[in-house]
Protein backbone atom coordinates (compact mmCIF):
# COMPACT_ATOMS: atom_id res chain seq x y z
CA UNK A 1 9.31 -12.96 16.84
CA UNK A 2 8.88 -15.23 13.60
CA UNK A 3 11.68 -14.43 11.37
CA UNK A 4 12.58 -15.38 7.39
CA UNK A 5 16.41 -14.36 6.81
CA UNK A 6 17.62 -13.17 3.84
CA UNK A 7 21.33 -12.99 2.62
CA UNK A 8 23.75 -13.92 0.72
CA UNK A 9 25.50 -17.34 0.87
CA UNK A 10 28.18 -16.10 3.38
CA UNK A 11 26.18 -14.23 5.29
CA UNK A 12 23.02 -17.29 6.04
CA UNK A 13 25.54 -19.10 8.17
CA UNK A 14 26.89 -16.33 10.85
CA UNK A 15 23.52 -14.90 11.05
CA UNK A 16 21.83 -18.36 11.65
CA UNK A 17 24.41 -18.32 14.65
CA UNK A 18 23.34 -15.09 15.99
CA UNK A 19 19.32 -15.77 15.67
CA UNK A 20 20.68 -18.75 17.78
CA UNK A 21 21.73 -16.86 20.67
CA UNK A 22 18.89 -14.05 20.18
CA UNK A 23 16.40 -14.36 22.81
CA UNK A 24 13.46 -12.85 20.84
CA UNK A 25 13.93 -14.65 17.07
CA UNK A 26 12.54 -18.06 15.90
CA UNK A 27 13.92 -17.98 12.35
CA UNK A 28 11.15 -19.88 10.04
CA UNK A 29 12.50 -19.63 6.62
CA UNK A 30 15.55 -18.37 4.77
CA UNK A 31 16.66 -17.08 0.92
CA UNK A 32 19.57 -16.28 -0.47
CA UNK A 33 18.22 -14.02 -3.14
CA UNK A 34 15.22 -11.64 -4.39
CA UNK A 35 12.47 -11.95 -6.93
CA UNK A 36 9.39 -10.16 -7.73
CA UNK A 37 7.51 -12.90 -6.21
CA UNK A 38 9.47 -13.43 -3.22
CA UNK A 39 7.50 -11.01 -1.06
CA UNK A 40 3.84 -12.69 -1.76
CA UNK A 41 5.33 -16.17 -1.16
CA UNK A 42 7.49 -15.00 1.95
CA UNK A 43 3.52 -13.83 3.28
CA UNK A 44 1.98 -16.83 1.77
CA UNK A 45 4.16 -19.29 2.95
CA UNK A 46 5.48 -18.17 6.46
CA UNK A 47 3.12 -14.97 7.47
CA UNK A 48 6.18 -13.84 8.80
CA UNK A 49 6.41 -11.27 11.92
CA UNK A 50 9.65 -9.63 10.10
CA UNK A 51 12.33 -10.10 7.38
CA UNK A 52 15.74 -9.76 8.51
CA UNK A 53 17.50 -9.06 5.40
CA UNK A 54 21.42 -8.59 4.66
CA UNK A 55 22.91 -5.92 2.51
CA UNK A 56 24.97 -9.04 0.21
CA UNK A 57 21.15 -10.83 -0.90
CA UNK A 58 21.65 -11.68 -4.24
CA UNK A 59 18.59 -9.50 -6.58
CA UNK A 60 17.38 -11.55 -9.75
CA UNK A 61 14.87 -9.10 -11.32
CA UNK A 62 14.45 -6.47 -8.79
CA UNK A 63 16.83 -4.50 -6.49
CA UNK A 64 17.22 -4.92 -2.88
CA UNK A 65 15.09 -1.29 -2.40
CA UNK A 66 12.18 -2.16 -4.33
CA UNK A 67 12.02 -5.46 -2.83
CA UNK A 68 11.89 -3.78 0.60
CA UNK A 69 9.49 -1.20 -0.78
CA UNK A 70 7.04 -3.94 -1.93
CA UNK A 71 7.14 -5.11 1.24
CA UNK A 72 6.32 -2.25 2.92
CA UNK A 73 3.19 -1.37 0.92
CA UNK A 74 1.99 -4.45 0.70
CA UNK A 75 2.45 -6.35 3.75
CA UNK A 76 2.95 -3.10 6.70
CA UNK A 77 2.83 -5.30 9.77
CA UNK A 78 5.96 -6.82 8.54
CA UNK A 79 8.93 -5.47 10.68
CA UNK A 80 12.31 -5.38 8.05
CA UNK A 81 15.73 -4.90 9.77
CA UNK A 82 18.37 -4.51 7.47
CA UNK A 83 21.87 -5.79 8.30
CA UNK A 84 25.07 -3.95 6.70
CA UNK A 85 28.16 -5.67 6.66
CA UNK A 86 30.38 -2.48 7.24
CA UNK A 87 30.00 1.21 6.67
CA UNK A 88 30.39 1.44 3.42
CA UNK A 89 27.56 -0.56 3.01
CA UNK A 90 25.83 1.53 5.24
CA UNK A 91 26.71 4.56 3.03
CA UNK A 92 25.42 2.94 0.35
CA UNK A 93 22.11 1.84 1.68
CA UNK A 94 21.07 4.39 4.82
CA UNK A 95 19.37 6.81 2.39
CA UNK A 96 17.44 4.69 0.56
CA UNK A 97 16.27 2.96 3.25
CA UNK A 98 15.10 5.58 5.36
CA UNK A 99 13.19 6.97 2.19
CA UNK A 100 10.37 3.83 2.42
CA UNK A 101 10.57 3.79 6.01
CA UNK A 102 13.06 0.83 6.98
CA UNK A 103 15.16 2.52 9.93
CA UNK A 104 15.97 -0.53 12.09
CA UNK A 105 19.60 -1.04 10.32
CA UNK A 106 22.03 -3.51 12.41
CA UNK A 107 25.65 -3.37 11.85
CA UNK A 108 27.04 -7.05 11.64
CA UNK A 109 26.13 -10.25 13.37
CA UNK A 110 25.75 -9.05 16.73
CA UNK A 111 23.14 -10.97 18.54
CA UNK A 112 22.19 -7.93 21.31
CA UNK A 113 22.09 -5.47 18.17
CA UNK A 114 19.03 -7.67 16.26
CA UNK A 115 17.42 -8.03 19.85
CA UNK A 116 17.74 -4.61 20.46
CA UNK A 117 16.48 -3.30 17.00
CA UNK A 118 13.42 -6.03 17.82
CA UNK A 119 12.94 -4.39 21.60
CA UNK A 120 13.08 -1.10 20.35
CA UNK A 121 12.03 -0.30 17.21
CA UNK A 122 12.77 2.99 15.90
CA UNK A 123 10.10 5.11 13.84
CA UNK A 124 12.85 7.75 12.46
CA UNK A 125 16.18 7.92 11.36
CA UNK A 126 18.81 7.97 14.17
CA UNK A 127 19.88 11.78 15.89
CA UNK A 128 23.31 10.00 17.18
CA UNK A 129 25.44 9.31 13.40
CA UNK A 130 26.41 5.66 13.39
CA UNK A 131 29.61 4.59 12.66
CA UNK A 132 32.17 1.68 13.22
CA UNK A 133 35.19 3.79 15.19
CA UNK A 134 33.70 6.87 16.47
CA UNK A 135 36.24 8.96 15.76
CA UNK A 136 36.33 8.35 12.32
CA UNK A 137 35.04 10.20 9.72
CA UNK A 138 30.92 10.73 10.30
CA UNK A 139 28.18 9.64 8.43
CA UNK A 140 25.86 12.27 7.13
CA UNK A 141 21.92 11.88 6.35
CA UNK A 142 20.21 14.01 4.20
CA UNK A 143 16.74 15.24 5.42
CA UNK A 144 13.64 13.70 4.08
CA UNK A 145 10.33 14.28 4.38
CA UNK A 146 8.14 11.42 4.98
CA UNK A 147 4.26 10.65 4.07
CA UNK A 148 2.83 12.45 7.05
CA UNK A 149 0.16 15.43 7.03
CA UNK A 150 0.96 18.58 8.16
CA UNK A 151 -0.53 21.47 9.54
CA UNK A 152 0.17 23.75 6.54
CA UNK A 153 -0.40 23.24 2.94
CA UNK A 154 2.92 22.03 1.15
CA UNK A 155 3.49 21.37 -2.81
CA UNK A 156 5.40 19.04 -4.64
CA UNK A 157 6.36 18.90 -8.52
CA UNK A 158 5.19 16.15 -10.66
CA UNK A 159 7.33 14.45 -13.45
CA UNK A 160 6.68 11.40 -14.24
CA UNK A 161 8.35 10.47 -17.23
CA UNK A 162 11.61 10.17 -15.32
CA UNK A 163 14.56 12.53 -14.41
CA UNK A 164 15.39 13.85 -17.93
CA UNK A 165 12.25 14.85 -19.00
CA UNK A 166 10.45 17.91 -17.32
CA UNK A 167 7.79 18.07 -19.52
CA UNK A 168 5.78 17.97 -16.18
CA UNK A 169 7.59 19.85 -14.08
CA UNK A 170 5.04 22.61 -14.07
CA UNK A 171 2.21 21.03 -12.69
CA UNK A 172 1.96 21.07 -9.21
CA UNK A 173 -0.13 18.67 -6.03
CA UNK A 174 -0.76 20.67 -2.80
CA UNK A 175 -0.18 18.73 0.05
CA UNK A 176 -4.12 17.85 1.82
CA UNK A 177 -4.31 18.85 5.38
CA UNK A 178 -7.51 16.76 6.24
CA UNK A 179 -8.57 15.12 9.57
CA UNK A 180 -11.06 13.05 10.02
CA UNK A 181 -12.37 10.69 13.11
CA UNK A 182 -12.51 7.08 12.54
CA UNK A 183 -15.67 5.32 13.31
CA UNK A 184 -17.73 1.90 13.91
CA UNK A 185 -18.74 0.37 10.96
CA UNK A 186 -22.23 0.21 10.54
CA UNK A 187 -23.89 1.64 6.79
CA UNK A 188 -20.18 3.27 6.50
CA UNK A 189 -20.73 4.51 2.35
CA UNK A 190 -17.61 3.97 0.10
CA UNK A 191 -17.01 5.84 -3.05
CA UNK A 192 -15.01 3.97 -5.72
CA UNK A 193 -14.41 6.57 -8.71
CA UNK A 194 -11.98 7.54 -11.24
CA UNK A 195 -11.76 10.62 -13.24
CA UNK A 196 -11.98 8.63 -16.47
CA UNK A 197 -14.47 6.52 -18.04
CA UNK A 198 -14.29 1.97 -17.99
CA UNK A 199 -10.90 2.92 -14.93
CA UNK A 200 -12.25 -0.49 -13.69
CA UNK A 201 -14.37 1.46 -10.83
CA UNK A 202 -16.94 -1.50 -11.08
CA UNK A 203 -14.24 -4.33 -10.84
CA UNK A 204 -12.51 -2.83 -7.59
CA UNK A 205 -16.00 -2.11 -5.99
CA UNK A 206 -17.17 -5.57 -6.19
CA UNK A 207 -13.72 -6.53 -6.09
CA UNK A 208 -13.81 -4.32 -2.23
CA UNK A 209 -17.29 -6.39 -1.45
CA UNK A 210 -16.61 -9.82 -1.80
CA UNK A 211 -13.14 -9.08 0.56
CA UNK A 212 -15.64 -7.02 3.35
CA UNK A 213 -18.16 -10.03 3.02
CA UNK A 214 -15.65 -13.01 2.78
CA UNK A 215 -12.90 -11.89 5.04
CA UNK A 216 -14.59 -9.02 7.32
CA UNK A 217 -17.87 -11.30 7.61
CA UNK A 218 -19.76 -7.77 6.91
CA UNK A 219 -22.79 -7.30 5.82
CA UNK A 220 -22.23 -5.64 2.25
CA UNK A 221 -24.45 -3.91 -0.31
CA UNK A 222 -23.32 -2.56 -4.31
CA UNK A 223 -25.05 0.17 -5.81
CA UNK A 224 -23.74 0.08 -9.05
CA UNK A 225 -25.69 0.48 -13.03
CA UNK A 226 -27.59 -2.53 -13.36
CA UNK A 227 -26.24 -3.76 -17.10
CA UNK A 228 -27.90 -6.23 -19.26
CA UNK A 229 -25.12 -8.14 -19.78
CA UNK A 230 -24.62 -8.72 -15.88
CA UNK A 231 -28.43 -9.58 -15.79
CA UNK A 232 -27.61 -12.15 -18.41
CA UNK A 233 -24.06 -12.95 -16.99
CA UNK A 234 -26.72 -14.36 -13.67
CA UNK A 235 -29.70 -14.96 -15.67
CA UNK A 236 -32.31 -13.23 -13.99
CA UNK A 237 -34.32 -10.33 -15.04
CA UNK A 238 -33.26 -7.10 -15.40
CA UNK A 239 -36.52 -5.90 -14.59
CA UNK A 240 -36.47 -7.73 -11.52
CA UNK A 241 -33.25 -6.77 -10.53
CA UNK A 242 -34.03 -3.02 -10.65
CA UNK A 243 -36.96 -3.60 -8.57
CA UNK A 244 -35.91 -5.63 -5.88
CA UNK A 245 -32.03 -6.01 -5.97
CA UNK A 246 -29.90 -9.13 -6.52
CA UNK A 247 -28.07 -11.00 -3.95
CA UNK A 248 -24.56 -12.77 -4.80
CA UNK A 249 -23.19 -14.89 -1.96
CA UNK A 250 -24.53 -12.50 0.35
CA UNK A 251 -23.89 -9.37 -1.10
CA UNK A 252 -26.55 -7.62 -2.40
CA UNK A 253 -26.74 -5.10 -5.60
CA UNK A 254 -29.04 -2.52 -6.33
CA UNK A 255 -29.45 -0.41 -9.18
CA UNK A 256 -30.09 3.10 -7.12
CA UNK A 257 -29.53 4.45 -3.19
CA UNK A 258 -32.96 4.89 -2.59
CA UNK A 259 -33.55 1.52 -3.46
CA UNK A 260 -31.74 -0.12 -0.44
CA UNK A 261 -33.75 -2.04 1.80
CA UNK A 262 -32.14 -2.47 5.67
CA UNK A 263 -28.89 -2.15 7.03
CA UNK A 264 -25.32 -2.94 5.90
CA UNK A 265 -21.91 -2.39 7.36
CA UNK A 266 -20.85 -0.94 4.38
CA UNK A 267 -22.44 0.47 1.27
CA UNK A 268 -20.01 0.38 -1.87
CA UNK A 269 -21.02 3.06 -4.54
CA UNK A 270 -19.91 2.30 -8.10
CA UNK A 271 -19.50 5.89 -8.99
CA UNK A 272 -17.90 5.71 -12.22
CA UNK A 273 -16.59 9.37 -12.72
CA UNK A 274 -18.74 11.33 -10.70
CA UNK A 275 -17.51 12.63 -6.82
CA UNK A 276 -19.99 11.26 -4.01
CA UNK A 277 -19.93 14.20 -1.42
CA UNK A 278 -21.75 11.71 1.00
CA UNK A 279 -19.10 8.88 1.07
CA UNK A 280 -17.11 8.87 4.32
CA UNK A 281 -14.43 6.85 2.37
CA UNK A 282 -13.18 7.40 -0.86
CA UNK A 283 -10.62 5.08 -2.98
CA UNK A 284 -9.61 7.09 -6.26
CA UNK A 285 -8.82 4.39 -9.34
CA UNK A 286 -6.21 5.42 -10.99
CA UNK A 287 -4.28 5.58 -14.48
CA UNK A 288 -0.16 4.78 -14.23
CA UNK A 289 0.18 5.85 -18.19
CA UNK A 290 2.90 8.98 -18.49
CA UNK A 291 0.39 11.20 -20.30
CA UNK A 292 -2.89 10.34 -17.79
CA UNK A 293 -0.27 12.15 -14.99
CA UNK A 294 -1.39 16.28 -15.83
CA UNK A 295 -4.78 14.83 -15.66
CA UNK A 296 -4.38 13.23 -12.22
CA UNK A 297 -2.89 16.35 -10.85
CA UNK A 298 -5.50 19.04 -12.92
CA UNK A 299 -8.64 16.39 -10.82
CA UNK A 300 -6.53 16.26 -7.30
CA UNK A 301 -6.42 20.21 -7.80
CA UNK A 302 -9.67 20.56 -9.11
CA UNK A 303 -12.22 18.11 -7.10
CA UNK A 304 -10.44 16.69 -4.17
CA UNK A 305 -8.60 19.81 -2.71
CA UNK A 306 -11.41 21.87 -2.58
CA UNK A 307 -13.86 19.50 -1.35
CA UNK A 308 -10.75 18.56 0.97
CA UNK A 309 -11.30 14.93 0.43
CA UNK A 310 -9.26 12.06 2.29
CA UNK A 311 -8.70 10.40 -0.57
CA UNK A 312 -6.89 7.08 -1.23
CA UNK A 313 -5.42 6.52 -4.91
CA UNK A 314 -5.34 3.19 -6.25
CA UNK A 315 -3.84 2.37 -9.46
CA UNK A 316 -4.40 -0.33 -11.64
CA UNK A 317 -3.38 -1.92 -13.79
CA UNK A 318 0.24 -1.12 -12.97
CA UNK A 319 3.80 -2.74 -13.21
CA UNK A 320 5.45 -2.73 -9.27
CA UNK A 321 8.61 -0.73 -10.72
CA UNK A 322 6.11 2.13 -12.08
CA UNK A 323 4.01 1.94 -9.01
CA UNK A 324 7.22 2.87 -6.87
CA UNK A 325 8.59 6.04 -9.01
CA UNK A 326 4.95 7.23 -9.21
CA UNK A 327 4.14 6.56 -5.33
CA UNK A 328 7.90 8.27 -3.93
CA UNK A 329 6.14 11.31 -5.10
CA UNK A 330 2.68 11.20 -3.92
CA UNK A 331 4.09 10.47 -0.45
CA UNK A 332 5.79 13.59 -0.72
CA UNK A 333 2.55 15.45 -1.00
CA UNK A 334 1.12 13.60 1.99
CA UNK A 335 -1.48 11.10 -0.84
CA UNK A 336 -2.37 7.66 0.21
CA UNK A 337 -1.38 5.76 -2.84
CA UNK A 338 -1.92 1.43 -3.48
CA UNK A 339 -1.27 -0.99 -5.78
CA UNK A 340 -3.98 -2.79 -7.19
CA UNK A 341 -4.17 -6.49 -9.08
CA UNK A 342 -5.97 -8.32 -11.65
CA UNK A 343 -7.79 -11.36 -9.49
CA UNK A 344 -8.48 -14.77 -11.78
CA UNK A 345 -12.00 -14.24 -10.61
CA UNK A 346 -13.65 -11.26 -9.15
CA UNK A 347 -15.77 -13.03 -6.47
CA UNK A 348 -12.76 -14.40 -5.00
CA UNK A 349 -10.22 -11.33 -4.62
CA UNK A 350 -6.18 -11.53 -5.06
CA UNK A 351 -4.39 -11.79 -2.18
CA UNK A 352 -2.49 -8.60 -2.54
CA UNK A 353 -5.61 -6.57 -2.87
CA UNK A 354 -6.84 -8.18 0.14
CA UNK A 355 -3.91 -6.58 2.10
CA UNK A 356 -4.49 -3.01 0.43
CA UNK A 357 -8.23 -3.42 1.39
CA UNK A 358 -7.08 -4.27 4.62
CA UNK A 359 -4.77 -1.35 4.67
CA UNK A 360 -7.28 1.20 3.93
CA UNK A 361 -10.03 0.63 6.11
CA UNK A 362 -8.36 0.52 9.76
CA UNK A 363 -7.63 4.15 8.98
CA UNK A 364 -11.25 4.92 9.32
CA UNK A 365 -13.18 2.22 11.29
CA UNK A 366 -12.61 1.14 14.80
CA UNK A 367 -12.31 -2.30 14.83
């Protein structure tokens, strides 16, 4: 396994040494510290098969958690093991951890321990209570519920203007208890909506086609509202263009669904604010501002319980810190929730969205 390390100064030496002797590591890049960025160039630079990180990492701009959590959203095939120093550390950390799934934690530099947590990686926090002298005093976890559906309808309160303010408190998400079958791809329709008006629902659906047509090599059609500023934007005729469609590097727009001509792999629908019932997937754009949260909860209420839609929320534009406090709670009520980008030009996606794309399709299609 491909590894980057990172720790803090003391700690890059001893566990260089124990990588050394590990007969599953090959470590290809270290740090001695965390940044917003460090995650994106970690998977730009090394595409990385894990991080093995140490509790003593130095944190310029973002804490040791959220780095983690980034990770974990963003780049899910990564495998993080988490080294802890001693058990205070480990009191101080366990928790956290386990709440954005990160439960491979290795006490010290030992070697067997990082080839065992590679071997053998756990999905769950531990039943046996870890600690350095058994007979000391134990270490206790508190339960925590994780972002997996149930067979029974849960609930969950939303606040989202932080801990001291419950303006919210009253408004309430019931937990979606939807299953579904995934499926070849192959004219596979794709809602992209929002449940308010310019939510950038045309951005992220062409943003979705030119990632499918680039990086999927499928076969991709837009049915989106055929604007005379886009008509001039190409310069061609908007009369044209209604009539027979317009092809951009291969992927094709047309102004209305009965107006498609042939097969695609997938069929993105720009559908602004209204629900498509026929879509088999659905990615929900939404708003990350304090006082667009009763809305969010009044539409997942309202439209996508009782049509019992697997839906995926996306929000966008958002900061990474508000994406976090907003997304601990979703996953609590068993919602699929991303983090969208701005891309420098929208026929050539960002890189992170690329990964969240990614992330949502091979939980439908069979690849």
């Amino acid at each position: 396994m491909n590894l980057v390390i990172i720790a803090g100064k003391r700690s890059v030496r001893p566990l260089e040494t124990a990588l050394k002797k590990s007969e599953q590591t090959v470590t290809v890049g270290k740090y001695t510290a965390v940044k917003p960025n460090t995650a994106a160039e970690i998977f730009e630079k090394y595409r990385p098969h894990g991080i093995l990180i140490s509790d003593d990492a130095a944190s310029k701009g973002v804490s040791l958690i959220d780095f983690l959590s980034i990770v974990k959203m963003r780049y899910g095939y990564m495998r993080v093991i988490f080294v802890c120093n001693n058990t205070d550390s480990f009191n101080k950390y366990a928790s956290a951890l386990y709440s954005i799934g990160v439960y491979d934690i290795v006490m010290g530099y030992d070697p067997a321990a990082i080839d065992n947590a590679i071997l053998f990686p756990k999905t769950d926090k531990p039943d046996i209570l870890m600690s350095e002298k058994p007979c000391d005093t134990e270490i206790h976890y508190p339960n925590r519920q994780f972002c997996e559906y149930s067979n029974s309808f849960g609930s969950m309160n939303l606040n989202y203007k932080g801990a001291c303010d419950s303006s919210y408190s009253g408004q309430t998400v019931r937990r979606l208890d939807e299953s579904y079958e995934r499926i070849q791809r192959g004219n596979v329709i794709i809602s992209v909506f929002g449940y308010y008006s310019r939510c950038g629902c045309t951005y992220t659906a062409f943003d979705l086609a030119f990632y499918l047509r680039k990086y999927e090599n499928a076969k991709v059609c837009v049915i989106t509202s055929v604007t005379e500023e886009l008509c001039n934007y190409f310069t061609v005729d908007i009369n044209a263009v209604n009539q027979n469609g317009l092809n951009i590097d291969d992927v094709v727009i047309y102004s209305d669904f009965n107006k498609i001509s042939g097969t695609f792999d997938y069929i993105i629908c720009d559908d602004s604010t209204k629900y498509n019932n026929n879509a088999y997937i659905h990615i929900l754009l939404c708003s990350a501002a304090d006082w667009d949260m009763p809305i969010l909860t009044n539409y997942i209420n309202d439209v996508i319980l009782p049509n019992k839609v697997d839906v995926n929320l996306c929000f966008f534009p958002v900061t990474t810190n508000k994406f976090i406090s907003i997304n601990k709670q979703l996953i609590k009520s068993g919602f699929k929730a991303y983090m969208l980008e701005p891309s420098d030009n929208w026929m050539a996606t960002n890189a992170n969205n690329n990964n969240v794309y990614s992330n949502i399709l091979k939980a439908y299609i069979i690849s």
